[in-house]
Protein backbone atom coordinates (compact mmCIF):
# COMPACT_ATOMS: atom_id res chain seq x y z
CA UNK A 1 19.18 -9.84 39.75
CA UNK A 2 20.11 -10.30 35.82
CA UNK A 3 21.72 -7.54 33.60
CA UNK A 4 20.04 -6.47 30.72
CA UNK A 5 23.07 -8.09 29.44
CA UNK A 6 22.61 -11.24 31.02
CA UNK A 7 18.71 -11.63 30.25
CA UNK A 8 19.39 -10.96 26.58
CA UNK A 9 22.31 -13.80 26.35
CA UNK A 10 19.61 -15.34 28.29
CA UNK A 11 17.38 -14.71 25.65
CA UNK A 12 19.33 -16.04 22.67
CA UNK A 13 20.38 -19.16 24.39
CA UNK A 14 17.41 -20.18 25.62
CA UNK A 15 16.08 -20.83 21.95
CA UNK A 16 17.90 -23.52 21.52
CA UNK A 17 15.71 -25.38 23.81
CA UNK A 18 13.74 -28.34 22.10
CA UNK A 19 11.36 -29.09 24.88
CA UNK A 20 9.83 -27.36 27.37
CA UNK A 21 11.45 -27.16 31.16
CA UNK A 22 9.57 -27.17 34.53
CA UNK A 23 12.65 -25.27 37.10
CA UNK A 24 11.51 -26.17 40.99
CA UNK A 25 12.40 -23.30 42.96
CA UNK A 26 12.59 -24.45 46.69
CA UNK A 27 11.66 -21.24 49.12
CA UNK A 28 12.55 -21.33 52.73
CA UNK A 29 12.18 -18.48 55.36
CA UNK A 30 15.97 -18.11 54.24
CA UNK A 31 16.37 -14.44 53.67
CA UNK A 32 17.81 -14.92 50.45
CA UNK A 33 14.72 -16.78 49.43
CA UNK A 34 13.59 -13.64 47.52
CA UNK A 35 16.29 -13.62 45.37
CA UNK A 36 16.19 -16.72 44.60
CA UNK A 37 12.84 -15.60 43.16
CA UNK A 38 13.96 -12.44 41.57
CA UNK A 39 16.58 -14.75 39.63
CA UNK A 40 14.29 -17.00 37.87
CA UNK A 41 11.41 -14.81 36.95
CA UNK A 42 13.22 -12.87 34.30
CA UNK A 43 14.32 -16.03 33.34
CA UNK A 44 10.76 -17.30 32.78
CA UNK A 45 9.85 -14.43 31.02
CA UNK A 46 12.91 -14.07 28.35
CA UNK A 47 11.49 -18.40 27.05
CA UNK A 48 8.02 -19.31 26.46
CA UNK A 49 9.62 -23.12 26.90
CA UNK A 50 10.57 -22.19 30.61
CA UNK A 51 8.15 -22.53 33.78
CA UNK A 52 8.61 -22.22 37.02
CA UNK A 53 6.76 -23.82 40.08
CA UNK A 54 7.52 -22.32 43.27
CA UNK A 55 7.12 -23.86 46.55
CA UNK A 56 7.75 -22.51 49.93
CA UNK A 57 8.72 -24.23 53.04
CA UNK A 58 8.56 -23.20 57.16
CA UNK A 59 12.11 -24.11 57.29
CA UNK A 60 15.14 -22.37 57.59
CA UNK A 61 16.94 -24.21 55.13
CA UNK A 62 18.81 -22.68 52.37
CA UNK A 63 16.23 -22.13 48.50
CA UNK A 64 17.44 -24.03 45.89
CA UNK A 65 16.74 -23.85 42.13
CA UNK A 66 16.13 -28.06 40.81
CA UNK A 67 16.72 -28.42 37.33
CA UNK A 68 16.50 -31.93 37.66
CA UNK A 69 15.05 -33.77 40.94
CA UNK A 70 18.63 -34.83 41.64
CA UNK A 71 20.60 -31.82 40.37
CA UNK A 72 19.60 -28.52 42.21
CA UNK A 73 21.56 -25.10 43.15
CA UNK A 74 22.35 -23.10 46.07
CA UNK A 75 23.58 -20.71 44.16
CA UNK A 76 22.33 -17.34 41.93
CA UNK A 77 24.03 -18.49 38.60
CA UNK A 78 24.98 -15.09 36.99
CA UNK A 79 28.17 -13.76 35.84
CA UNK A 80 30.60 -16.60 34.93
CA UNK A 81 27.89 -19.06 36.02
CA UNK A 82 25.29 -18.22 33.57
CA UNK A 83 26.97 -20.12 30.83
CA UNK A 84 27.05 -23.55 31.81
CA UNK A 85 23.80 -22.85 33.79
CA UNK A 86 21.92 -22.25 30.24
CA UNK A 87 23.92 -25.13 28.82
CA UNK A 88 22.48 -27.88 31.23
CA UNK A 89 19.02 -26.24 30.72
CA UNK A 90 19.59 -26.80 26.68
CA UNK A 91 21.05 -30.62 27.67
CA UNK A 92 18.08 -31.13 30.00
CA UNK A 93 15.53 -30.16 27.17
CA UNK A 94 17.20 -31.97 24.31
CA UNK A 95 18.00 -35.28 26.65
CA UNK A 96 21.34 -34.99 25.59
CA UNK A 97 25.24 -34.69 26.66
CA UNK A 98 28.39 -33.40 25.27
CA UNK A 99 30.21 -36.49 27.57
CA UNK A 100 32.72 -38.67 26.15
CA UNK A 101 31.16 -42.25 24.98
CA UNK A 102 33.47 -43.86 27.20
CA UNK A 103 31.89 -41.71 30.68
CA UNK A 104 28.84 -42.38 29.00
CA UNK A 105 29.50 -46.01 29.14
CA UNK A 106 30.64 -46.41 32.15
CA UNK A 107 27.51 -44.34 33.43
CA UNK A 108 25.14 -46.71 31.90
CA UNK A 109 26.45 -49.48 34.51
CA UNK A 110 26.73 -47.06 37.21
CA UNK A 111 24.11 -47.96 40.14
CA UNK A 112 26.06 -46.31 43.41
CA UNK A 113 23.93 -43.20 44.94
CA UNK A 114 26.40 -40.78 45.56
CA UNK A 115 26.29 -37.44 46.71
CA UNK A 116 28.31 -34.37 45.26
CA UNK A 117 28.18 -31.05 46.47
CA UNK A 118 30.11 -28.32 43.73
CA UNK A 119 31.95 -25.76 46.16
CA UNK A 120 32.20 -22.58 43.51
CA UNK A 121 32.23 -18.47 43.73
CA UNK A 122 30.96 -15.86 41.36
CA UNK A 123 34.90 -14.98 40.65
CA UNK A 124 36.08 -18.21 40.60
CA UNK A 125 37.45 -18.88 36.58
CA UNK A 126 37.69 -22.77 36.40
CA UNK A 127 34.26 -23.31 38.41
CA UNK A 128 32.38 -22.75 35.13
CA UNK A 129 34.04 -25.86 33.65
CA UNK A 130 33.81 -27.88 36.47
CA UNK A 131 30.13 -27.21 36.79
CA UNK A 132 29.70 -27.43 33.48
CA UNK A 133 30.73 -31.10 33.64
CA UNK A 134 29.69 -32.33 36.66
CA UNK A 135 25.65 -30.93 35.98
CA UNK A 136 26.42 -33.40 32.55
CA UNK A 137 27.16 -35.99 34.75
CA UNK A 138 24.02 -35.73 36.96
CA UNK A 139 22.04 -35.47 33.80
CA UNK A 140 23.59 -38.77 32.37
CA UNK A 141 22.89 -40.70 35.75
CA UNK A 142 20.18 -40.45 38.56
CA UNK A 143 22.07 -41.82 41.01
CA UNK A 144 24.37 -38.92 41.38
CA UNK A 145 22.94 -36.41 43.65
CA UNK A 146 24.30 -32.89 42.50
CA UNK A 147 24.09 -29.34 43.95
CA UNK A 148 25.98 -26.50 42.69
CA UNK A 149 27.04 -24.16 46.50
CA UNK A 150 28.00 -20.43 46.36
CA UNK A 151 30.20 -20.30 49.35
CA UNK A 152 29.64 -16.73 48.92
CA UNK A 153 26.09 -16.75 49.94
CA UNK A 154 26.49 -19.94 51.62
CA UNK A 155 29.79 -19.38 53.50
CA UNK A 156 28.64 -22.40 56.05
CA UNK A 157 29.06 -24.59 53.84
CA UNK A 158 33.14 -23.41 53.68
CA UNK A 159 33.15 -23.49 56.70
CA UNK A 160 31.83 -26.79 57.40
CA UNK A 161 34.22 -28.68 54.84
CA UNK A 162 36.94 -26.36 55.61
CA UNK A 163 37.05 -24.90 51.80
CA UNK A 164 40.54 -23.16 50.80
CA UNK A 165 39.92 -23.26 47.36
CA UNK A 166 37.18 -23.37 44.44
CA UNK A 167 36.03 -25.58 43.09
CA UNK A 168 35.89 -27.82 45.13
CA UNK A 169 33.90 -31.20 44.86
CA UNK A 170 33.06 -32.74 47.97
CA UNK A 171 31.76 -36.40 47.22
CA UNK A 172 30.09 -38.02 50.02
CA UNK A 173 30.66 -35.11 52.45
CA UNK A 174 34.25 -36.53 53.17
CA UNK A 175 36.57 -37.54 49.48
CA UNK A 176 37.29 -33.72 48.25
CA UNK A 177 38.93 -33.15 45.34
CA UNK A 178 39.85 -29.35 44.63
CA UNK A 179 40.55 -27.69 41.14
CA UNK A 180 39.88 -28.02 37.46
CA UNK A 181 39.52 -31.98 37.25
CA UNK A 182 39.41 -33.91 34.31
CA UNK A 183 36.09 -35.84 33.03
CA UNK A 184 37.90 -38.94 32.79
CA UNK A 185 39.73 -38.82 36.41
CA UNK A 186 36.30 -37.63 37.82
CA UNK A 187 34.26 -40.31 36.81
CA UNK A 188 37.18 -42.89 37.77
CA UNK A 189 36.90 -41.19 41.29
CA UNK A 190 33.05 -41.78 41.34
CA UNK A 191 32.83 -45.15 39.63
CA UNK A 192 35.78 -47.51 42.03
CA UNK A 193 33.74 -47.21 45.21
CA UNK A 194 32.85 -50.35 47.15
CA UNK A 195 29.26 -51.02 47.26
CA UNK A 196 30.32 -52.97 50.74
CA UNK A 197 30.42 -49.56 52.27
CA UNK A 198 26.90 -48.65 51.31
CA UNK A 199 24.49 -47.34 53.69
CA UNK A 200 21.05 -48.74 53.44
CA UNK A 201 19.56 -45.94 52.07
CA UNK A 202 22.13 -45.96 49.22
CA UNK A 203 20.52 -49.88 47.82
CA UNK A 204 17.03 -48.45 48.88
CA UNK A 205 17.09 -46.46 46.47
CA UNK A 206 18.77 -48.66 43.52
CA UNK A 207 16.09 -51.34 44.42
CA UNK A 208 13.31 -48.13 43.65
CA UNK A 209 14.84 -47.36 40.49
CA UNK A 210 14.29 -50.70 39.19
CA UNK A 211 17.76 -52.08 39.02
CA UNK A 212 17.91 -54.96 40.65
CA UNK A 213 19.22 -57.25 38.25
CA UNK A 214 22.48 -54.67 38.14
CA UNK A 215 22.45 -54.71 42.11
CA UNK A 216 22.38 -59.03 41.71
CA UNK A 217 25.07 -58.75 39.41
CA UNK A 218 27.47 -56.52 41.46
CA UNK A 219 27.23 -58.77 44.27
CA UNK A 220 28.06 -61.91 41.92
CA UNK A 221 31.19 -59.91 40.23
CA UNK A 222 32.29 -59.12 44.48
CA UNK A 223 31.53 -62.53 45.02
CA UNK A 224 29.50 -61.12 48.00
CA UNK A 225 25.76 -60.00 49.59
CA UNK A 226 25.86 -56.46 50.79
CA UNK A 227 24.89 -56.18 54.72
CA UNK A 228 23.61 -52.72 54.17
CA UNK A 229 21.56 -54.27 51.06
CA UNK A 230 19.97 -57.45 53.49
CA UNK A 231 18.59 -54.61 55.93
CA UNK A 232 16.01 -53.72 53.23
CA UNK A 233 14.21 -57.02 54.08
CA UNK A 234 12.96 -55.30 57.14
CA UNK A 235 12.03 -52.35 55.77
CA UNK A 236 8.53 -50.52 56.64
CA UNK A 237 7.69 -49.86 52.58
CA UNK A 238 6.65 -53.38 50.98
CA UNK A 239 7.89 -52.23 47.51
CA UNK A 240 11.24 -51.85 48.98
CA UNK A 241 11.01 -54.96 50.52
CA UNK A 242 10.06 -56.64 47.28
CA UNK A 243 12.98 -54.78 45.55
CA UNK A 244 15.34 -56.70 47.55
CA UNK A 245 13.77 -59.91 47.03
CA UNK A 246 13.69 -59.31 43.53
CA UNK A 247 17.83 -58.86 44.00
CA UNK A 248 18.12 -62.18 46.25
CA UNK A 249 15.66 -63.87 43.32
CA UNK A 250 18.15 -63.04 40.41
CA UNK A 251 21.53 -63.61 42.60
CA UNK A 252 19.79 -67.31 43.32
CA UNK A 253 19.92 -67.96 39.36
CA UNK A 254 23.39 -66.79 38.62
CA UNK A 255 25.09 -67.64 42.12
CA UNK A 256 22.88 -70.66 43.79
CA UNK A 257 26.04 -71.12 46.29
CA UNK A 258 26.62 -67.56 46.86
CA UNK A 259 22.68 -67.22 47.79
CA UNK A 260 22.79 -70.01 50.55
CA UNK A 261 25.15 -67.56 52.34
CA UNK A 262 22.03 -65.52 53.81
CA UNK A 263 19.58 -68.85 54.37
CA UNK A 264 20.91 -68.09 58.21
CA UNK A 265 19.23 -64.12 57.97
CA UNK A 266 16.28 -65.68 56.05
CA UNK A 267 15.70 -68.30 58.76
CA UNK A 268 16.04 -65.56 61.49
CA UNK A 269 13.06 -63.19 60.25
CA UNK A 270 11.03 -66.12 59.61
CA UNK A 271 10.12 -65.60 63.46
CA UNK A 272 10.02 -61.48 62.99
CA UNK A 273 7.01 -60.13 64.93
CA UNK A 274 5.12 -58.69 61.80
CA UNK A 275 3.01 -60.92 60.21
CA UNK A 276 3.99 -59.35 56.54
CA UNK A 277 7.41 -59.82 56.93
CA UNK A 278 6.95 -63.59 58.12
CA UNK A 279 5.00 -64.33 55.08
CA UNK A 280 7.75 -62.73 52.82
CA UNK A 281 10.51 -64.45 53.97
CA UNK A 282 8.22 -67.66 53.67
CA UNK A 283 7.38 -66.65 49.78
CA UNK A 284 10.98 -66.14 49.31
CA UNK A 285 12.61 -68.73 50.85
CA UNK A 286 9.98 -70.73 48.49
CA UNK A 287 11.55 -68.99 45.47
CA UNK A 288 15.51 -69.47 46.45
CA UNK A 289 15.54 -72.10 49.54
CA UNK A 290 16.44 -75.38 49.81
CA UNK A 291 16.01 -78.32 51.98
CA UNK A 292 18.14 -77.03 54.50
CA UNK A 293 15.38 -74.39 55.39
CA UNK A 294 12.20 -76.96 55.05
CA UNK A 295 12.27 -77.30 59.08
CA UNK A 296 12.13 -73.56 60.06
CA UNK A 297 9.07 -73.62 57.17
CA UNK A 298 7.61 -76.29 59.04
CA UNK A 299 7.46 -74.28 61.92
CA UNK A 300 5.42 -71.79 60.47
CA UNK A 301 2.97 -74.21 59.09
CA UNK A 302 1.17 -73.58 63.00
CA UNK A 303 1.28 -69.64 62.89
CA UNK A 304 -1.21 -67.82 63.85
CA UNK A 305 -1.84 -65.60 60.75
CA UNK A 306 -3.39 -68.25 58.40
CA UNK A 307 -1.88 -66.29 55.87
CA UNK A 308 1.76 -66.84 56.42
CA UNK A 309 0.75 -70.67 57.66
CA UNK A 310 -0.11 -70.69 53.70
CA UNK A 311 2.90 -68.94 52.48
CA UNK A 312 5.00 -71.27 54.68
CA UNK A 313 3.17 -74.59 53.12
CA UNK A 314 3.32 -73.03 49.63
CA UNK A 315 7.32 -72.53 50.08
CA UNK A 316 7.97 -76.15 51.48
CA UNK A 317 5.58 -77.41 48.23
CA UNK A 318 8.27 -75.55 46.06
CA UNK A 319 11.70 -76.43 47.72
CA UNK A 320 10.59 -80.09 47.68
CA UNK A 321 9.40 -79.68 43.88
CA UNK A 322 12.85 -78.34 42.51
CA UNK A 323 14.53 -81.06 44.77
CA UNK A 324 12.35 -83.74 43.17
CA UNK A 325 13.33 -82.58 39.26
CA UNK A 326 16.85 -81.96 40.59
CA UNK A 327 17.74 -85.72 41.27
């Protein structure tokens, strides 16, 4: 699939690499799974500090190539695309950017999963820049979801987003913006979103990445508690359940008013049919209740998992504790 050409620019850049890289290469009964293969090997070959693992799947979905688990192409990155292709390799191995401190700042607060899919052609003479920028931007924050699309080889794609033009950045599968855009208006585009809008899957995984204290904080500064963020209480996986309560924990101590606003949700799953989730709201509401929720506890004090009977005495021992030092 490479030049000679190619593979020996290929070559030289890939020196510059300071650690070594792991490339995921996603194959699919997709017919143009094979080249996806015959792009990388040569790759592997010109850099000792590249390795590939391959891994097939029964679907029909298009390969990819993952550089980073949440930056990934649908696309054979030759010609133009080679460039900043070997450039976010070099990034990726020296942990590093060429963003502007101020995108880098802004970044460092940024905590809203977003997706954005990079609409580009092997002709196309601004998509090198654009890609170029946005691949920074994934590498800078793992909450943006980034895949590079040759509407080329994937001409669905165009046709599902009803592409005139490349590049074209489709954010969300719905905001587009089309041309060579600026670093500064991109990331103002991808930073003013309201976390209100959120699906739950979007807090699911900020609670999993460990930033709960940022998630607390947003909803202070909004003066707010996110529906789609509440419906991780419920959630089958226990850790993202804790997330969450971790969240509602650290909004208690900077907002105590702003917490009381979701006693009423509390109170409701304190009667949920799963055991687990009785006993959590029990722990919690021990954590950030007060005496307003002491009678639903009460209730619990007779359940029939001794368990959460134990959790629910241990929670009314703690509201009526802080009320005692409070007075």
């Amino acid at each position: 699939m490479l030049t000679s050409q190619e593979l020996e620019a290929a070559r030289s850049a890939l020196e510059a690499l300071q650690n070594p890289l792991v490339l995921k290469v996603n194959l699919t009964r997709n017919d143009l799974a094979k080249q996806f293969r015959q792009f990388i090997e040569p790759l592997v070959t010109a850099s000792s500090m590249v390795q590939a693992i391959y891994t097939t799947y029964l679907e029909d979905d298009p390969p990819t190539i993952e550089i980073r688990s949440n930056l990934r192409y649908m696309a054979l990155p030759g010609g133009r695309e080679m460039a900043p292709f070997l450039q976010t390799l070099i990034y990726r191995s020296r942990s590093e950017t060429s963003l502007a401190e101020r995108t880098l700042s802004r970044l460092a607060t940024f905590i809203t999963p977003t997706q954005v899919e990079v609409m580009v052609s092997p002709t196309c003479p601004h998509c090198p820049i654009v890609v170029g920028l946005v691949n920074q931007l994934a590498l800078a924050s793992i909450y943006l979801e980034v895949t590079i699309i040759d509407i080329t080889l994937f001409a669905d794609f165009a046709e599902k987003y009803s592409i005139r033009a490349v590049p074209t950045l489709v954010i969300d599968g719905q905001d587009q913006l089309v041309g060579n855009i600026s670093e500064d208006l991109l990331v103002d585009k991808l930073t003013n979103q309201s976390p209100a809008t959120f699906h739950p899957d979007s807090f699911k995984k900020i609670v999993k990445e460990g930033d709960a204290e940022k998630l607390a904080g947003m909803m202070v500064a909004d003066a707010d508690v996110y529906g789609g963020a509440l419906q991780l209480l419920t959630d089958p996986d226990w850790s993202v359940r804790m997330g969450m309560m971790v969240v509602l924990e650290e909004l208690a101590e900077r907002s105590p008013v702003l917490v009381q606003s979701v006693y009423p949700y509390l109170v409701e799953l304190l009667d949920h049919g799963d055991a687990n989730q009785r006993g959590d709201m029990a722990y919690l509401l021990g954590l950030i209740g007060n005496v307003s929720v002491l009678e639903p506890l009460k209730m619990l004090l007779n359940d029939t998992n001794s368990e959460v009977a134990e959790a629910a005495f241990e929670a009314i021992q703690q509201i009526q504790e802080r009320e005692a030092l409070a007075r």
